[in-house]
C-alpha atoms as a PDB file:
ATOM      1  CA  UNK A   1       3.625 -33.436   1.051  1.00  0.00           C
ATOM      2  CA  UNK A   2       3.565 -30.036   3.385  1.00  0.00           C
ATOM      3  CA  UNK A   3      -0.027 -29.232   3.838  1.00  0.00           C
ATOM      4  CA  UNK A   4      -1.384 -26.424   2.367  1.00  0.00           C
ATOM      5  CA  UNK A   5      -1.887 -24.163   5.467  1.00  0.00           C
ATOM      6  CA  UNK A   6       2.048 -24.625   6.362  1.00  0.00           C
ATOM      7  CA  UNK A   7       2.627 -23.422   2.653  1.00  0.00           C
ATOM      8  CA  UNK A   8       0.767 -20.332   3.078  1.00  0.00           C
ATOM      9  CA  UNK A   9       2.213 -19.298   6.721  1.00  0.00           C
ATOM     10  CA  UNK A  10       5.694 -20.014   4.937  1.00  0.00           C
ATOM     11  CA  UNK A  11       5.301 -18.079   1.755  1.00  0.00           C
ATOM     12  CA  UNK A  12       4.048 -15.342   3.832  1.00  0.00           C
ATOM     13  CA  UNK A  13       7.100 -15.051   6.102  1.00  0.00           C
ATOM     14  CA  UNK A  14       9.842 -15.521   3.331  1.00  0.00           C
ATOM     15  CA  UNK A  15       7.541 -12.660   1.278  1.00  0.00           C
ATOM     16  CA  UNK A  16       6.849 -10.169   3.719  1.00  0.00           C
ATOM     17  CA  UNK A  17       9.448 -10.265   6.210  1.00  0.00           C
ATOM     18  CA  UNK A  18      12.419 -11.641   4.360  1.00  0.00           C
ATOM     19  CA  UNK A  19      11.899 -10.035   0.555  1.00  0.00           C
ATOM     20  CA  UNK A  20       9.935  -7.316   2.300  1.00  0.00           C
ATOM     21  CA  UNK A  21       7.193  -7.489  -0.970  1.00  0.00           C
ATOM     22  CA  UNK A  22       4.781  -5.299   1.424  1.00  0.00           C
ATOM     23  CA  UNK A  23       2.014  -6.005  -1.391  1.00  0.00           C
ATOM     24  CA  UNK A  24       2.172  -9.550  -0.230  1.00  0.00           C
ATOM     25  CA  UNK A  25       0.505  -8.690   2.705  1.00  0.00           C
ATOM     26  CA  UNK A  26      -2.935  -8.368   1.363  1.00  0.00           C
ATOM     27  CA  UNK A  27      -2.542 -11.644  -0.749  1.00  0.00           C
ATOM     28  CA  UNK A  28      -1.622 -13.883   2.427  1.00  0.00           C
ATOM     29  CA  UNK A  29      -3.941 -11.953   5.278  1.00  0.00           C
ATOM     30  CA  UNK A  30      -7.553 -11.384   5.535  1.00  0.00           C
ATOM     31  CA  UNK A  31      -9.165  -7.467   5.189  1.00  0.00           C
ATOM     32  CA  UNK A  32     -10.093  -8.271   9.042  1.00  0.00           C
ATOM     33  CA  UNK A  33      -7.147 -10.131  10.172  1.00  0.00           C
ATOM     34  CA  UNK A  34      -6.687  -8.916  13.907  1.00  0.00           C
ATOM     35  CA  UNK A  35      -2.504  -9.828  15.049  1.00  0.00           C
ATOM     36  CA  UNK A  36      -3.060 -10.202  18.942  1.00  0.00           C
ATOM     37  CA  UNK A  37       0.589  -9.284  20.121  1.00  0.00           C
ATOM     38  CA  UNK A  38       0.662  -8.964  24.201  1.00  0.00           C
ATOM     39  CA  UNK A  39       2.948  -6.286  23.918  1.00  0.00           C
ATOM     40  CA  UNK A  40       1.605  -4.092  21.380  1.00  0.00           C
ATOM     41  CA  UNK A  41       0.186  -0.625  22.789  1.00  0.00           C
ATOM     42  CA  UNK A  42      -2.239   0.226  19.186  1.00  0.00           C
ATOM     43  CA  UNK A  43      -5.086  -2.010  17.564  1.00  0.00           C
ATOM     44  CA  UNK A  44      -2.964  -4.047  15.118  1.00  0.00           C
ATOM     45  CA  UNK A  45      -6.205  -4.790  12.823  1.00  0.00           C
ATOM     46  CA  UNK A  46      -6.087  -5.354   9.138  1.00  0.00           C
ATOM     47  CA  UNK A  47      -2.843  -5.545   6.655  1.00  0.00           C
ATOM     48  CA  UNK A  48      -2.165  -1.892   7.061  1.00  0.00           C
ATOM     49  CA  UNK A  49      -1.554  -2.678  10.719  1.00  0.00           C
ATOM     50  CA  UNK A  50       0.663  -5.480   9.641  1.00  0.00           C
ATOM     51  CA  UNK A  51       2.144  -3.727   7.317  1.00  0.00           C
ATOM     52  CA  UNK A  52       3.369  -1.301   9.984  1.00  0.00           C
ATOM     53  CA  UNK A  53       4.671  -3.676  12.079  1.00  0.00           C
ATOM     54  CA  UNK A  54       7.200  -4.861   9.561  1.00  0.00           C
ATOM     55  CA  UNK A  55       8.178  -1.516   8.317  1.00  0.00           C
ATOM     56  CA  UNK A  56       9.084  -0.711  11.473  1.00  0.00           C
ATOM     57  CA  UNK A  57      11.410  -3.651  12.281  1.00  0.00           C
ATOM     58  CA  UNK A  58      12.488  -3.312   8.503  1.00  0.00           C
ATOM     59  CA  UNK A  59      13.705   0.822   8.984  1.00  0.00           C
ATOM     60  CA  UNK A  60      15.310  -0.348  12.508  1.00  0.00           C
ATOM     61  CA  UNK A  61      17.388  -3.497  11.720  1.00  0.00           C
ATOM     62  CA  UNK A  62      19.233  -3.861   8.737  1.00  0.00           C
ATOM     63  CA  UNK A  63      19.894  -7.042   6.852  1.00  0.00           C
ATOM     64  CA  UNK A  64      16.341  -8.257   8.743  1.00  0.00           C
ATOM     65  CA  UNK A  65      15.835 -12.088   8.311  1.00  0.00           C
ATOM     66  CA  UNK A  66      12.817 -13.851   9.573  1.00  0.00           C
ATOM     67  CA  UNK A  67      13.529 -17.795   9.843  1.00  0.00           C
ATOM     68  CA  UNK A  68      10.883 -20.265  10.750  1.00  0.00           C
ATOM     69  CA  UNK A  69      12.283 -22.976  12.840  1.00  0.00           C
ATOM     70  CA  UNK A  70       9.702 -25.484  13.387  1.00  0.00           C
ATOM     71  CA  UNK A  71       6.125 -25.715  11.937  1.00  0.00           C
ATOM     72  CA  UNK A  72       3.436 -27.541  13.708  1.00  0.00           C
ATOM     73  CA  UNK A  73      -0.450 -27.853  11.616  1.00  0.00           C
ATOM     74  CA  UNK A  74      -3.410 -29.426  12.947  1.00  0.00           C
ATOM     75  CA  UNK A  75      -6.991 -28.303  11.502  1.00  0.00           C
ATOM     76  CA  UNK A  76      -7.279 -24.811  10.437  1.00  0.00           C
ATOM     77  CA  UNK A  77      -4.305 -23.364  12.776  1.00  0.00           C
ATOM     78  CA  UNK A  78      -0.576 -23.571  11.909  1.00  0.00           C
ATOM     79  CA  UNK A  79       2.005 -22.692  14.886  1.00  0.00           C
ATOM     80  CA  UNK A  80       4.970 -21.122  13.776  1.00  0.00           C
ATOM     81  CA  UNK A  81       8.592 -20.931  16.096  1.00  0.00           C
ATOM     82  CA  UNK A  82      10.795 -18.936  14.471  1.00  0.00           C
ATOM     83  CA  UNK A  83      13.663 -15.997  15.094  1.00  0.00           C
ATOM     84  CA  UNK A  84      14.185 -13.478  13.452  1.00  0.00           C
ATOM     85  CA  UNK A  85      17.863 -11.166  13.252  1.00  0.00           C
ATOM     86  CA  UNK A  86      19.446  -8.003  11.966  1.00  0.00           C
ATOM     87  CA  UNK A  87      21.783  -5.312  13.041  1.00  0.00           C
ATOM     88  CA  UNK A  88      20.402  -2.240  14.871  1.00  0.00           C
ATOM     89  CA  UNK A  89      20.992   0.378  12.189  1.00  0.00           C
ATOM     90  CA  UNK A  90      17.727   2.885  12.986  1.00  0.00           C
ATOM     91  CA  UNK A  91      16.020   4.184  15.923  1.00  0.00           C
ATOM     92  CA  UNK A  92      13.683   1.331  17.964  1.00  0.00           C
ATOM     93  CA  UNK A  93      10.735   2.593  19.945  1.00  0.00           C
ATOM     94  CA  UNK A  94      12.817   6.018  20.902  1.00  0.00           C
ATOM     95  CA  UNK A  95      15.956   3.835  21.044  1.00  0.00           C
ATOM     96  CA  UNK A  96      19.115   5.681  19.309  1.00  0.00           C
ATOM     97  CA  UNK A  97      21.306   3.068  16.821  1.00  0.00           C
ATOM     98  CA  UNK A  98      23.602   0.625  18.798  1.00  0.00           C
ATOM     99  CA  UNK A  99      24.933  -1.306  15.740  1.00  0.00           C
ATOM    100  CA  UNK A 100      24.869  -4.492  17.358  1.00  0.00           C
ATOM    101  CA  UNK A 101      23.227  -7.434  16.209  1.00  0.00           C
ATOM    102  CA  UNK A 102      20.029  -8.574  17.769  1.00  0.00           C
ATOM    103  CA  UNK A 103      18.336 -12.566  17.333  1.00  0.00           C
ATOM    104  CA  UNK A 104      15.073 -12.215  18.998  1.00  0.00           C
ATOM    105  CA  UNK A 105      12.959 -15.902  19.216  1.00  0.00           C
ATOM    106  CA  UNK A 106       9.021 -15.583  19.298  1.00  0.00           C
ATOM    107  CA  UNK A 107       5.692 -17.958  18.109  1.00  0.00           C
ATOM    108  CA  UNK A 108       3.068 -17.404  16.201  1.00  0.00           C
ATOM    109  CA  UNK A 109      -0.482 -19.528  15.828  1.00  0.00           C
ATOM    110  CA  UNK A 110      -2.256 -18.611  12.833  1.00  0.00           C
ATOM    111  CA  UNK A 111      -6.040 -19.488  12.342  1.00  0.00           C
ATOM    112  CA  UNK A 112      -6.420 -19.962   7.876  1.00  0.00           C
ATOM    113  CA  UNK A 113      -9.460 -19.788   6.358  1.00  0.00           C
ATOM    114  CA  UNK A 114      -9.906 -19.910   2.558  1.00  0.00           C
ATOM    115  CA  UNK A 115      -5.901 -19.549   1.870  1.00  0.00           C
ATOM    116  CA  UNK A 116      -5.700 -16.766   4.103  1.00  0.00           C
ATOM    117  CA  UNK A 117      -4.545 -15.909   7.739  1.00  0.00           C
ATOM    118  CA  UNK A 118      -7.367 -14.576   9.274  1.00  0.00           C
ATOM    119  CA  UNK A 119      -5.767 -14.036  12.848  1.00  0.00           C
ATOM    120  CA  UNK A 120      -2.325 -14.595  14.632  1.00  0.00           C
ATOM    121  CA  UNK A 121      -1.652 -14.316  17.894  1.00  0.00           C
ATOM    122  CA  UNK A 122       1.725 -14.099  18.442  1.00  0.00           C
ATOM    123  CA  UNK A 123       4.281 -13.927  21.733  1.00  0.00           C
ATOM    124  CA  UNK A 124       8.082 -13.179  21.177  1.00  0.00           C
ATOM    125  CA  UNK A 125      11.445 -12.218  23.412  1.00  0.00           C
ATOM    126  CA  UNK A 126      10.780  -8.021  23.721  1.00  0.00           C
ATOM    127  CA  UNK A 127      12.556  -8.158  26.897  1.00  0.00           C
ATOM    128  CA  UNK A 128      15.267  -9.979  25.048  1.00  0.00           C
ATOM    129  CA  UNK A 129      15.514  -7.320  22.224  1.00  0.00           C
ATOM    130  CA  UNK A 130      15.198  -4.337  24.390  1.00  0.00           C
ATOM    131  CA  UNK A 131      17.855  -5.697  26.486  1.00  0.00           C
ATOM    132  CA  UNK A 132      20.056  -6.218  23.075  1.00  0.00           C
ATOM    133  CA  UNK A 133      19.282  -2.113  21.873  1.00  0.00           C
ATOM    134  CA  UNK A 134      19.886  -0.838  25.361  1.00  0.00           C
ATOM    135  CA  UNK A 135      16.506  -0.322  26.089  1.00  0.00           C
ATOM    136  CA  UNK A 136      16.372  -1.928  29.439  1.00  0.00           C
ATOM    137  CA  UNK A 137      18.872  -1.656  32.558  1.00  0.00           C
ATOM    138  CA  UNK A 138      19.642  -4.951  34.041  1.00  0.00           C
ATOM    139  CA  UNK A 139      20.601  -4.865  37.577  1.00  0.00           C
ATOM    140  CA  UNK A 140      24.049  -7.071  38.710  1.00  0.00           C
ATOM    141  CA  UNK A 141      24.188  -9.176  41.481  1.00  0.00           C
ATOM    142  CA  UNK A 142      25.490  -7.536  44.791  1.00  0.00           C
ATOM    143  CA  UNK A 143      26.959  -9.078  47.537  1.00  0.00           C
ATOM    144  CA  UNK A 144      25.927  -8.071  51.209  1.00  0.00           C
ATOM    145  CA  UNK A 145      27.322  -9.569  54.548  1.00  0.00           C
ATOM    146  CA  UNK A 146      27.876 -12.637  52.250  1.00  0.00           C
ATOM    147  CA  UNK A 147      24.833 -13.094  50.499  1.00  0.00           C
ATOM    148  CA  UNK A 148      24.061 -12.619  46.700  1.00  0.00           C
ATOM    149  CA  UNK A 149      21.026 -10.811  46.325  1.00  0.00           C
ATOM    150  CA  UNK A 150      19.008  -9.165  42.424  1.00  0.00           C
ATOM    151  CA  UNK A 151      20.737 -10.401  39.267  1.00  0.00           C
END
């Protein structure tokens, strides 16, 4: 039997992010549910916030698909690994269209409380996707007087 708390973080996922039901997002997440990202620049508190987050991935990537890889529950907090993929059909954080196809891996931890997510904190690949919508230059390996230097 999947425990109940692994039900909710799943149902959550395939209804927000993969059938993109935006409504769902108040059923699943607490009025005060804070998502602690490390590489978010704005307060991402409450569903609006959340709901923000996914519209903009949503407008960016098309055919968007958000699937959990391995689920791990113990008390009241539910660790999700997952990856999520699309094609780079709209503009990314000031980045133009590149029509590739990005598959970015990240984790979640999500605290439930009364068959809701009260908080995640999450941590994903953003150098990973930036690197995938040209948003970051990498630098090749040189040689010099024999030696193999950056990269």
């Amino acid at each position: 039997m999947v425990p109940p708390n692994k039900t909710i973080v799943k149902k959550f996922y395939q209804e927000v992010w993969n059938e993109r039901k935006m409504k769902a997002v108040d059923a699943w997440l607490s009025p005060s549910h804070a998502l602690v990202d490390p590489n978010a620049t704005e307060s991402l508190t409450g569903p609006e916030a959340y709901q923000a987050v996914v519209s903009r991935f949503s407008r960016a990537f098309s055919n968007l698909k958000f699937e959990v890889q391995d689920m791990v529950c113990e008390n009241d907090k539910v660790v999700a690994s997952w990856m999520i993929s699309g094609v780079h059909t709209g503009e990314y954080n000031g980045l133009e269209p590149t029509n590739g196809k990005i598959s970015v891996e990240g984790i979640s931890i999500h605290q439930i409380a009364d068959g809701k997510i009260m908080d995640t904190y999450t941590v994903w690949d953003t150098l990973g996707l930036l690197k995938k919508v040209g948003g970051v230059v990498t630098v090749q390996k040189v040689t010099a007087a024999g030696k193999v230097r950056g990269g």
